[in-house]
N, C-alpha and C. Protein backbone atom coordinates (compact mmCIF):
# COMPACT_ATOMS: atom_id res chain seq x y z
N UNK A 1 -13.86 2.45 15.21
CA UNK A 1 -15.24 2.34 14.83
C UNK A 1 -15.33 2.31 13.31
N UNK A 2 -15.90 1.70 12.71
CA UNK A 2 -16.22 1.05 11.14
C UNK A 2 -17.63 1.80 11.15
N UNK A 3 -17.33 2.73 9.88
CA UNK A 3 -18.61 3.34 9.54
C UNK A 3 -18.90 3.12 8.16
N UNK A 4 -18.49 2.19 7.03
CA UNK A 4 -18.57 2.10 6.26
C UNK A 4 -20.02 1.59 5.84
N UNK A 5 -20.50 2.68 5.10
CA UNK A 5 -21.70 2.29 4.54
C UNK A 5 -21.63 1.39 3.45
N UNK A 6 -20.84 1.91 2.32
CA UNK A 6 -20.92 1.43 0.94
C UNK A 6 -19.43 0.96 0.75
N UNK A 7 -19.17 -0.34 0.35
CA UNK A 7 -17.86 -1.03 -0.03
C UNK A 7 -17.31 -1.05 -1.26
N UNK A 8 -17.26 0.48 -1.78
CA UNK A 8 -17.26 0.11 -3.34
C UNK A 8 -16.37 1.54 -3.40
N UNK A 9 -16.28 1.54 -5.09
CA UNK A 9 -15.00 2.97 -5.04
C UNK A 9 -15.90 3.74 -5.56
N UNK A 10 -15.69 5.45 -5.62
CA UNK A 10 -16.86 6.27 -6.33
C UNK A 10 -15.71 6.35 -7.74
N UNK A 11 -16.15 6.79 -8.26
CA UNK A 11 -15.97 7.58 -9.62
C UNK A 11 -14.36 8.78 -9.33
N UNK A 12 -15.11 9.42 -8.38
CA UNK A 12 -14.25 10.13 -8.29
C UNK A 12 -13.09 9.74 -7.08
N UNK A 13 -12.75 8.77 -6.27
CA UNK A 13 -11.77 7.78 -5.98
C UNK A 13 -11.06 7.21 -6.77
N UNK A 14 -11.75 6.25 -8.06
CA UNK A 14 -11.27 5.52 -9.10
C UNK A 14 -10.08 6.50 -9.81
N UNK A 15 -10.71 7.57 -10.42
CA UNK A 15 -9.94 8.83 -11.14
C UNK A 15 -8.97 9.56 -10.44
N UNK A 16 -9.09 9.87 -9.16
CA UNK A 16 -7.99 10.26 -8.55
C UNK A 16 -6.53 8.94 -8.48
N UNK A 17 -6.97 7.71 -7.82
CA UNK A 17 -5.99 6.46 -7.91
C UNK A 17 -5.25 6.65 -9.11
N UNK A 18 -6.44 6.22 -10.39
CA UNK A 18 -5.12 6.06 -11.68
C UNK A 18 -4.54 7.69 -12.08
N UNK A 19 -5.14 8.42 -11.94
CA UNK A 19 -4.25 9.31 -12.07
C UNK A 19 -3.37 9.96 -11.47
N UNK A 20 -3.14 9.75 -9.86
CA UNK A 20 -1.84 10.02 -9.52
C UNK A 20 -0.90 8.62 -9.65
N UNK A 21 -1.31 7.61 -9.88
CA UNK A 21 -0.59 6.19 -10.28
C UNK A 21 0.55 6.81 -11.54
N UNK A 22 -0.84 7.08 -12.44
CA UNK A 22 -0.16 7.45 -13.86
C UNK A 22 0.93 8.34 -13.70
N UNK A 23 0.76 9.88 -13.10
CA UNK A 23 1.69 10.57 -12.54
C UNK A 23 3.37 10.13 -12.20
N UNK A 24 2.67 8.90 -11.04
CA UNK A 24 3.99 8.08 -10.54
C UNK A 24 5.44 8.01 -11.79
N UNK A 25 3.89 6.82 -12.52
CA UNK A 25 4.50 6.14 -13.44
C UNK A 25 5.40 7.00 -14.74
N UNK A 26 4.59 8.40 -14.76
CA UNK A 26 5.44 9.14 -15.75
C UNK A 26 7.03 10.00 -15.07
N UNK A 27 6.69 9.70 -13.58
CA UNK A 27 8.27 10.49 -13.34
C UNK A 27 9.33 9.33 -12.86
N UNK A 28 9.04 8.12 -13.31
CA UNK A 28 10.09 7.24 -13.25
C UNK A 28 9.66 5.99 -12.21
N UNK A 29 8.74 5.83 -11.92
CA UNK A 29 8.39 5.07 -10.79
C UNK A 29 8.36 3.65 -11.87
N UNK A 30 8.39 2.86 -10.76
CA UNK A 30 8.54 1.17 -11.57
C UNK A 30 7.54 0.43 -11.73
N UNK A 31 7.40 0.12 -12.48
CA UNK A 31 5.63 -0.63 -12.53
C UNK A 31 5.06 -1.80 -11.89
N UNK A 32 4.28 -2.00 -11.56
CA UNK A 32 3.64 -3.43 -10.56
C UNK A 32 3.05 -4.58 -11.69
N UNK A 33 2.77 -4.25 -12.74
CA UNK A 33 2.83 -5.19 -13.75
C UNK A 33 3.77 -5.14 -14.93
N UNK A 34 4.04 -6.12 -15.86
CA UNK A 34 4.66 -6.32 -16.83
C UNK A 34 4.21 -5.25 -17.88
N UNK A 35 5.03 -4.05 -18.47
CA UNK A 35 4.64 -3.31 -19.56
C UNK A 35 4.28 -3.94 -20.66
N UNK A 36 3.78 -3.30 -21.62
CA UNK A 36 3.57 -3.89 -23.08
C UNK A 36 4.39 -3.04 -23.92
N UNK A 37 4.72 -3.01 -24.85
CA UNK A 37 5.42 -1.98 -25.79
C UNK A 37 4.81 -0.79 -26.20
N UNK A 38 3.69 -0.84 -26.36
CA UNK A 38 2.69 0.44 -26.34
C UNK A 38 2.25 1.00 -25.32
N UNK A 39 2.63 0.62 -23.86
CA UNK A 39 1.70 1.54 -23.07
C UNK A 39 2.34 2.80 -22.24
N UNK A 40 1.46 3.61 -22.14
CA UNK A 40 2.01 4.41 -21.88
C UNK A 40 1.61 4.58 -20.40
N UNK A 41 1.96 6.02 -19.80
CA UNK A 41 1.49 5.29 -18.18
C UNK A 41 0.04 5.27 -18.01
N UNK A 42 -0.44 6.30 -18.62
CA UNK A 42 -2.34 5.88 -18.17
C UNK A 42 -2.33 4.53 -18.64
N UNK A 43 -2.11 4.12 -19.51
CA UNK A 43 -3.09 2.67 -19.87
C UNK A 43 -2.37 1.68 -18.40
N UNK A 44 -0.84 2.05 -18.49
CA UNK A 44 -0.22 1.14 -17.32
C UNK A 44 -1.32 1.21 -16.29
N UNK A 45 -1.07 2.53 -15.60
CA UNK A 45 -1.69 2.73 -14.65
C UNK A 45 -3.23 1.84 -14.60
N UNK A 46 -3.77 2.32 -15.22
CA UNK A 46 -5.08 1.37 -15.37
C UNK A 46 -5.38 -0.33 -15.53
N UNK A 47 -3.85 -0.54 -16.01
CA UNK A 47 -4.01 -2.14 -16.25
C UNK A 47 -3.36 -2.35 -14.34
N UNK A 48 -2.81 -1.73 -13.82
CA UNK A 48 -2.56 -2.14 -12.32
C UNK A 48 -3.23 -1.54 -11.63
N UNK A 49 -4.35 -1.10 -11.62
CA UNK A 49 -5.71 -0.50 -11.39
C UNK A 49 -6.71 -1.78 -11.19
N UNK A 50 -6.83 -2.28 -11.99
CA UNK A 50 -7.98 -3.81 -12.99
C UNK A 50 -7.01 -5.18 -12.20
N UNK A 51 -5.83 -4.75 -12.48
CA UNK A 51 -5.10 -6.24 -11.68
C UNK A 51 -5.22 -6.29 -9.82
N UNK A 52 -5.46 -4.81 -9.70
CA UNK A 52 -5.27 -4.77 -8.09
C UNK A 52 -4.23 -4.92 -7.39
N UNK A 53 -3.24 -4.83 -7.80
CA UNK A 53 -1.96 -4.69 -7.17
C UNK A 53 -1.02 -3.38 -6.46
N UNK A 54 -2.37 -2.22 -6.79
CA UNK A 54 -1.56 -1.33 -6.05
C UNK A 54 -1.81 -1.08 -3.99
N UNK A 55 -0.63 -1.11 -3.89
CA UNK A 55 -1.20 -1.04 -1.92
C UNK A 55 -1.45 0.31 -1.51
N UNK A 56 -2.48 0.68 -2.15
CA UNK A 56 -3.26 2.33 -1.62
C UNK A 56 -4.04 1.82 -0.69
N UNK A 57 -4.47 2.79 0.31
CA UNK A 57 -5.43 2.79 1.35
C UNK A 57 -5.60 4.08 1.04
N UNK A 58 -7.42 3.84 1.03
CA UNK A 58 -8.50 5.57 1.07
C UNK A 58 -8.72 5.46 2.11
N UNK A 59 -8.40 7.12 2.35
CA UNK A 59 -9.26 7.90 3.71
C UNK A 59 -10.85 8.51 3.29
N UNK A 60 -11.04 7.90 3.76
CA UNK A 60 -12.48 8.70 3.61
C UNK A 60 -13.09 8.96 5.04
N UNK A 61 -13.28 10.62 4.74
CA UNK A 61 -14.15 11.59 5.78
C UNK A 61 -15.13 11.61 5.77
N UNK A 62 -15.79 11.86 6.75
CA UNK A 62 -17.17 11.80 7.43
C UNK A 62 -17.43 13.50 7.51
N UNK A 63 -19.01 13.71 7.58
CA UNK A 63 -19.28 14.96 7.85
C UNK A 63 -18.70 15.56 9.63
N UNK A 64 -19.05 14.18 10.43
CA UNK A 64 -19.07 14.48 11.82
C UNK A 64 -17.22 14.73 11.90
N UNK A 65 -16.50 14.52 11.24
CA UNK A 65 -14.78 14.79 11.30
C UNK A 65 -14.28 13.66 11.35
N UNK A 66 -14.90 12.50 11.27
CA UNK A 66 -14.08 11.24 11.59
C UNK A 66 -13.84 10.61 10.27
N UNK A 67 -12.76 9.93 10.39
CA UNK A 67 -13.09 8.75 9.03
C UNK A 67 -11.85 7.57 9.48
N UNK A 68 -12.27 6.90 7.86
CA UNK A 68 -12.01 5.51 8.11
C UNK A 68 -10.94 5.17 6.46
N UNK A 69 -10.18 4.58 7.17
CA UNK A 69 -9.15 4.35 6.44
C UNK A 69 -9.82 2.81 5.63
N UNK A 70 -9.78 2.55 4.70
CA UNK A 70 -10.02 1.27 3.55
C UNK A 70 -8.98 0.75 2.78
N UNK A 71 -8.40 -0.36 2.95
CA UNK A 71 -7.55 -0.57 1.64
C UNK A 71 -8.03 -0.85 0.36
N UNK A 72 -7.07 -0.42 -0.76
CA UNK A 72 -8.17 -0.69 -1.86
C UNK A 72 -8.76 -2.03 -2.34
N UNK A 73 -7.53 -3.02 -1.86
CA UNK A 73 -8.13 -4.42 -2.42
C UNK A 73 -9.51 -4.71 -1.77
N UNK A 74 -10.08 -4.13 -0.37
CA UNK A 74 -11.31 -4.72 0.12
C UNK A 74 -12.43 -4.05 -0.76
N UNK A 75 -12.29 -2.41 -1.45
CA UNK A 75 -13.21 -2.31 -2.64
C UNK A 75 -13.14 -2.39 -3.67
N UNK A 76 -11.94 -3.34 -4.14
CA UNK A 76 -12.49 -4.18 -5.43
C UNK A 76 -12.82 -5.48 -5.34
N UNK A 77 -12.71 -6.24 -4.23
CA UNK A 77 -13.16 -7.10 -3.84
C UNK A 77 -14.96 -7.55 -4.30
N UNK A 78 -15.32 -8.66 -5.74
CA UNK A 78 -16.45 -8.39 -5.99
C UNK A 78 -17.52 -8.67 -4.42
N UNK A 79 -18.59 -8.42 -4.54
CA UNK A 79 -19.73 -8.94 -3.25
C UNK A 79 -19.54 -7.90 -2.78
């Protein structure tokens, strides 16, 4: 059953993603885009954040106990 009201990421989804991304990225994990010479992992993290290339799926809970799994590309998906 699809209970999705709103197709979009909150604030506090967005901030959790890049920052356990960033996390990843600082204990050795390999990056999904091309580095730059300056970046460090937040900015990484955030530029493969904006590109959409990471394959996370959110759980998101319901009050009633249920929820629904989303991948992230369908909420950055503009429309």
């Amino acid at each position: 059953m699809v209970l999705t009201l709103k197709r979009r990421l909150t604030k506090y989804e967005e901030t959790r993603i890049i920052g356990g991304r960033a996390l990843q990225l600082s204990m050795g994990a390999f990056p999904l885009v091309k580095p730059n010479q300056n970046d460090t992992s937040f900015t990484l993290a955030m530029r493969e954040f904006k590109a959409a290339v990471l394959p996370i799926v959110i759980r998101r809970r319901y009050p009633d106990g249920t929820y629904e799994d989303v991948p992230l590309q369908d909420l950055l998906r503009p429309g």
